[in-house]
Protein backbone atom coordinates (compact mmCIF):
# COMPACT_ATOMS: atom_id res chain seq x y z
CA UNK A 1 101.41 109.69 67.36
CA UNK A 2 101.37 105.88 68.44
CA UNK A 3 104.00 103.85 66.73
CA UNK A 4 103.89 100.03 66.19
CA UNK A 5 106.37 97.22 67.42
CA UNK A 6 108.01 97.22 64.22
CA UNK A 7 108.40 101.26 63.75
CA UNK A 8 109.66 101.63 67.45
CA UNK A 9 112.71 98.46 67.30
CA UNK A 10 113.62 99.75 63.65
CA UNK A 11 114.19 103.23 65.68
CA UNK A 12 116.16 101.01 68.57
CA UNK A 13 118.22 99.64 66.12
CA UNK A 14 119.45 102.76 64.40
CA UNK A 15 120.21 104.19 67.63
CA UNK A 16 122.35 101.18 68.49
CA UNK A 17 123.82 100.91 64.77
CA UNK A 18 122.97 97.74 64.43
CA UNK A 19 120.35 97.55 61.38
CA UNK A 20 120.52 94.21 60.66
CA UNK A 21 120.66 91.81 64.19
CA UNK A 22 123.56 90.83 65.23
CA UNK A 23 124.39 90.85 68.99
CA UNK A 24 120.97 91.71 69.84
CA UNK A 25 117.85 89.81 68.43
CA UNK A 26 114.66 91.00 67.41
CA UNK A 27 113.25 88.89 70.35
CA UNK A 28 115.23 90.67 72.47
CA UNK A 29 114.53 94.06 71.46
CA UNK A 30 111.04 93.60 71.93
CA UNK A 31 110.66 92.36 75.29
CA UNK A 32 113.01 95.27 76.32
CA UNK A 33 110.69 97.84 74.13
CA UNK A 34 107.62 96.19 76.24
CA UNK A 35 109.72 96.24 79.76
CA UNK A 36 110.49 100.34 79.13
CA UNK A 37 106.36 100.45 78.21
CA UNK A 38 105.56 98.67 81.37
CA UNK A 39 108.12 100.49 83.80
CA UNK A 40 106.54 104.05 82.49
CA UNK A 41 103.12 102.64 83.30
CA UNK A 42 104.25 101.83 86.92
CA UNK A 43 106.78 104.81 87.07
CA UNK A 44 104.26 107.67 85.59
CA UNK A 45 100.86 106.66 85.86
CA UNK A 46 99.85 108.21 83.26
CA UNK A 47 97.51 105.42 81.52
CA UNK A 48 93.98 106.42 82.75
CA UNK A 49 91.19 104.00 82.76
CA UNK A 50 87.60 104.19 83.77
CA UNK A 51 85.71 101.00 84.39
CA UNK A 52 82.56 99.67 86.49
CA UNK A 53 82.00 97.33 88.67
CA UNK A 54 78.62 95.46 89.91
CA UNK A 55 77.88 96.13 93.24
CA UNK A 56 76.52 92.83 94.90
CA UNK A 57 74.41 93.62 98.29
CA UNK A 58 75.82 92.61 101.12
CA UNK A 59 79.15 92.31 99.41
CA UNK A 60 82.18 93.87 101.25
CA UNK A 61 84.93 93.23 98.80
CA UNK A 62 85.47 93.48 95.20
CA UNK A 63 88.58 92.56 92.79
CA UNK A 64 90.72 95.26 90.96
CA UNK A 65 91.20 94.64 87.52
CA UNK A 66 94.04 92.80 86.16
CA UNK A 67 95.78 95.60 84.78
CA UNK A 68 95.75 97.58 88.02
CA UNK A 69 98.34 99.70 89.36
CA UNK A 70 96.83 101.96 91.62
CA UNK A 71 93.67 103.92 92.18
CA UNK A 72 92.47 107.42 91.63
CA UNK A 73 88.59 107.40 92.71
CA UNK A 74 85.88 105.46 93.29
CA UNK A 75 82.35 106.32 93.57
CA UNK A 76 78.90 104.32 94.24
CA UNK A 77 75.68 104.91 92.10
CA UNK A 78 72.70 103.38 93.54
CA UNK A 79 70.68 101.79 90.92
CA UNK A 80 68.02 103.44 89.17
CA UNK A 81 69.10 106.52 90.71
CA UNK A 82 70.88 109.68 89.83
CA UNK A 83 72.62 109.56 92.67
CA UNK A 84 76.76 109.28 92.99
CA UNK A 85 78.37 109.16 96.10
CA UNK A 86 82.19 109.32 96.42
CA UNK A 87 84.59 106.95 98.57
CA UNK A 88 86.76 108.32 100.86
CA UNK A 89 90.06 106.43 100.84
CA UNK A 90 91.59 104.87 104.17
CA UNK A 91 94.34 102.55 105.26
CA UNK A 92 93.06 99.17 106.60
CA UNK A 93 94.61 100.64 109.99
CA UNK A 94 92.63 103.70 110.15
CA UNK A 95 89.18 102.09 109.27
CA UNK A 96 89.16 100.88 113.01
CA UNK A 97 88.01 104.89 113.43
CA UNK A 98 85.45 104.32 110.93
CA UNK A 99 83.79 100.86 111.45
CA UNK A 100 84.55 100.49 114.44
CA UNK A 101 83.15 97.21 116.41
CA UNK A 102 80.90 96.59 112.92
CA UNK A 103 82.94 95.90 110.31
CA UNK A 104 80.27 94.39 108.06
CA UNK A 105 77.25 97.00 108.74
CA UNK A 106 75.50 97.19 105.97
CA UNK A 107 73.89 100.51 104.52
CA UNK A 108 72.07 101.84 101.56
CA UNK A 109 75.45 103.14 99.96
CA UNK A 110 79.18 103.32 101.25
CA UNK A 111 81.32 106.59 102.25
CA UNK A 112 84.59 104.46 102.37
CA UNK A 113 87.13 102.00 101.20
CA UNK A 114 90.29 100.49 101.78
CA UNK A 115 92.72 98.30 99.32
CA UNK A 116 94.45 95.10 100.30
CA UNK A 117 96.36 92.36 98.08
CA UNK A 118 95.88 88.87 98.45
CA UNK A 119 98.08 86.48 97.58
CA UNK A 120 96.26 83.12 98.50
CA UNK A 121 95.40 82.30 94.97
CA UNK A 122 97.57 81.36 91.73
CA UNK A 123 98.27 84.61 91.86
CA UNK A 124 99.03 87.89 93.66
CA UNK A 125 95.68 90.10 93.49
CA UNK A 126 94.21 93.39 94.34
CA UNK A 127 91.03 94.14 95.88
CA UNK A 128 88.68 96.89 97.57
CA UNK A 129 86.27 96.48 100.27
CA UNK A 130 83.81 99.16 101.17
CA UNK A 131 82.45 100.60 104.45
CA UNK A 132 79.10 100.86 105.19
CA UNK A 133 78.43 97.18 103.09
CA UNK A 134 76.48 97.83 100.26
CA UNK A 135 72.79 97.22 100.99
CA UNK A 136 71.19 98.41 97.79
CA UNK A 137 71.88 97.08 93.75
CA UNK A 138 74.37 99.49 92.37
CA UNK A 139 77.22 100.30 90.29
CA UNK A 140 81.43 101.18 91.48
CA UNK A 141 83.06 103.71 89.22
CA UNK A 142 86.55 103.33 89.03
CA UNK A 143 89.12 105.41 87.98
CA UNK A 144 92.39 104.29 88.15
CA UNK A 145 95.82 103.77 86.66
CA UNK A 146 96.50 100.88 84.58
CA UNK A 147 99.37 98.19 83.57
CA UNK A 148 100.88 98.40 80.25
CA UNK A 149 99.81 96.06 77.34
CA UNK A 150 102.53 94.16 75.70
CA UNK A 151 103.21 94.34 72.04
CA UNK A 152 102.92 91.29 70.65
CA UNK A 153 102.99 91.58 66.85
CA UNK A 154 104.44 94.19 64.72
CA UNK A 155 101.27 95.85 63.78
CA UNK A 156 100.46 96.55 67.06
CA UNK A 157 101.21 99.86 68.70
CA UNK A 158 103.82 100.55 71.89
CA UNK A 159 101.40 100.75 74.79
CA UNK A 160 102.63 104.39 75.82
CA UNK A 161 101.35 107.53 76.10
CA UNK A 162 101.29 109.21 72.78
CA UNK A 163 104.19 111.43 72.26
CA UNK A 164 106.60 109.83 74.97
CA UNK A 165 107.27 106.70 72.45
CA UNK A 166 111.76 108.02 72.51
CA UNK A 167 111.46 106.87 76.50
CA UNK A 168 110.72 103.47 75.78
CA UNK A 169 113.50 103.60 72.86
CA UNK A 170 115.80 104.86 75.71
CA UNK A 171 114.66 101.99 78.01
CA UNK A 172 115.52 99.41 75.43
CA UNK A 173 118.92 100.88 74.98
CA UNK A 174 119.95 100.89 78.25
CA UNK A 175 119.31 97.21 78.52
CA UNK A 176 120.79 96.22 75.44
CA UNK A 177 123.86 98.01 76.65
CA UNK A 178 123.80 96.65 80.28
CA UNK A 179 123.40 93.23 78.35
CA UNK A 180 126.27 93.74 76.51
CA UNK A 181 128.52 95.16 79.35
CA UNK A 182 129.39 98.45 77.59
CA UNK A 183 130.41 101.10 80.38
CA UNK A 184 127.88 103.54 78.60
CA UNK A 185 124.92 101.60 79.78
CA UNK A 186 125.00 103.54 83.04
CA UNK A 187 124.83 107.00 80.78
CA UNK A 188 122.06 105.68 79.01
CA UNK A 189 120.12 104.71 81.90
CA UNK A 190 120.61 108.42 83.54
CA UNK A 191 119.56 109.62 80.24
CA UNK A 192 116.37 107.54 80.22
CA UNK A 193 115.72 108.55 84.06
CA UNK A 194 115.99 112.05 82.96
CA UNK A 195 113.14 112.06 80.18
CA UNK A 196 110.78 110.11 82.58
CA UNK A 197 111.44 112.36 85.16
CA UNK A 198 110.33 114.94 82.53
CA UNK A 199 107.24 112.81 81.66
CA UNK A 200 106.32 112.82 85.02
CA UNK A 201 106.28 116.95 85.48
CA UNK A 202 104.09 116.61 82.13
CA UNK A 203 101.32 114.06 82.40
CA UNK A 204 100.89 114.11 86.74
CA UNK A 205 97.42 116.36 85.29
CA UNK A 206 97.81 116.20 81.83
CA UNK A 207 96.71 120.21 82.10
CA UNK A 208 98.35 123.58 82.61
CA UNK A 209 95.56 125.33 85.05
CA UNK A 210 95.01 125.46 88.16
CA UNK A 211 93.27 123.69 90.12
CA UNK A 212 89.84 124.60 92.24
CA UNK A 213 89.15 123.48 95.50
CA UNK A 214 85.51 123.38 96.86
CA UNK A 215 84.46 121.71 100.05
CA UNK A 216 81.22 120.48 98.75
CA UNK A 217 78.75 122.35 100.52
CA UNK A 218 78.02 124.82 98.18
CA UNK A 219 77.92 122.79 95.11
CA UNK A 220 74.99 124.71 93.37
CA UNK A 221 72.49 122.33 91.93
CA UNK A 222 70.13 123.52 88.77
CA UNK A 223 66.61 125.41 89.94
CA UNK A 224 64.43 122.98 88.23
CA UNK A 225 66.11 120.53 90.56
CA UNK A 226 64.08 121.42 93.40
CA UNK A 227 62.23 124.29 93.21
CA UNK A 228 58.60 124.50 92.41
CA UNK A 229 58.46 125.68 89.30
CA UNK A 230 61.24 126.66 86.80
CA UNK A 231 60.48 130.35 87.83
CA UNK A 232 61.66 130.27 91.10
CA UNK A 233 64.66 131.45 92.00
């Protein structure tokens, strides 16, 4: 289950038998507790997150959120529609094969986008653009995998997925060691590399079957779709 700030450097400081601060702060701890929660993020992706975004006609490129770290999907629903079309990813290289000479044509809906990072403004920033432009009102889906939110009191919880809480305790140790130039820092790190390795055989699906492949073309839609009548088969 999630633990807090307070519950997960109380568990850091047993394992360094040091109850009561003394060459390591609470301060300290924390960060380092926050640092392990962020490097899983980054390391694993395993924080999914959903989220939409407005699709403005005529409007190639869109921001990422903040706490973005890479994407998983994207699809386009036209606006009062139940229509949802899904992006193909592509390298800003290999849309030449796709746009072509018209790299702004605009369209009813897009088949594909690319990802760039621009670092023009105060600071560094991700962003998608799409291919055909959107021509019609609509809505992005976005799935992706997102950043890790620090801990900043000690009621709040260790942003980690539930259950892998000991990795971040591992994290912390390692750098409290490394601080502290003990030798055994090094074991500790291999030990904390170890259980995210682990973590990462675990939550890359989050699921123990298989997976089914379908091409699409014979995605079977219900009769009352478009037959006549719901009798038709």
């Amino acid at each position: 289950m999630p633990v807090t700030l307070l519950t997960a450097r109380t568990e850091v400081r047993n394992l360094l038998d040091e109850a009561v601060a003394q060459f390591w702060s609470d301060a300290m701890i924390n960060s380092w507790i926050n640092q392990g929660a962020t490097d899983i993020a980054r390391q694993a992706q395993a924080l999914w997150m959903q989220t939409t975004i407005t699709a403005v006609p005529l409007q190639q490129s869109y921001q990422f959120p903040s706490d973005f770290l890479g994407v998983h999907r994207l699809d386009f629903m036209l606006e009062n529609s139940d229509q949802t079309y899904s992006l193909d990813y592509n390298g800003i290289k290999n849309m030449d094969e796709i746009w072509g000479i018209l790299h702004q044509l605009p369209a009813a809906y897009p088949n594909a986008f690319y990802i760039w990072n621009d670092t023009g403004g105060p600071a560094s920033m991700n962003y998608f653009g799409t291919y055909p432009v959107v021509g019609a009102p609509g809505t992005f889906i976005l799935y992706y995998y997102r950043d890790a939110i620090w801990a900043t009191s000690d009621t709040q919880y260790v942003d980690v997925t539930p259950g892998y809480e000991d990795i971040c305790y591992e994290y912390a140790i390692y750098k409290a060691k490394r601080r502290d130039r003990d030798s055994t820092w090094m074991e500790a790190k291999q030990l904390y590399d170890i259980q995210l390795q682990q973590m990462f055989d675990k939550t890359r699906r989050f699921t123990d079957q298989g997976d089914h492949f379908a091409n699409g073309a014979g995605a079977q839609w219900p009769t009352y779709a478009y037959a006549d009548d719901g009798m038709s088969w």
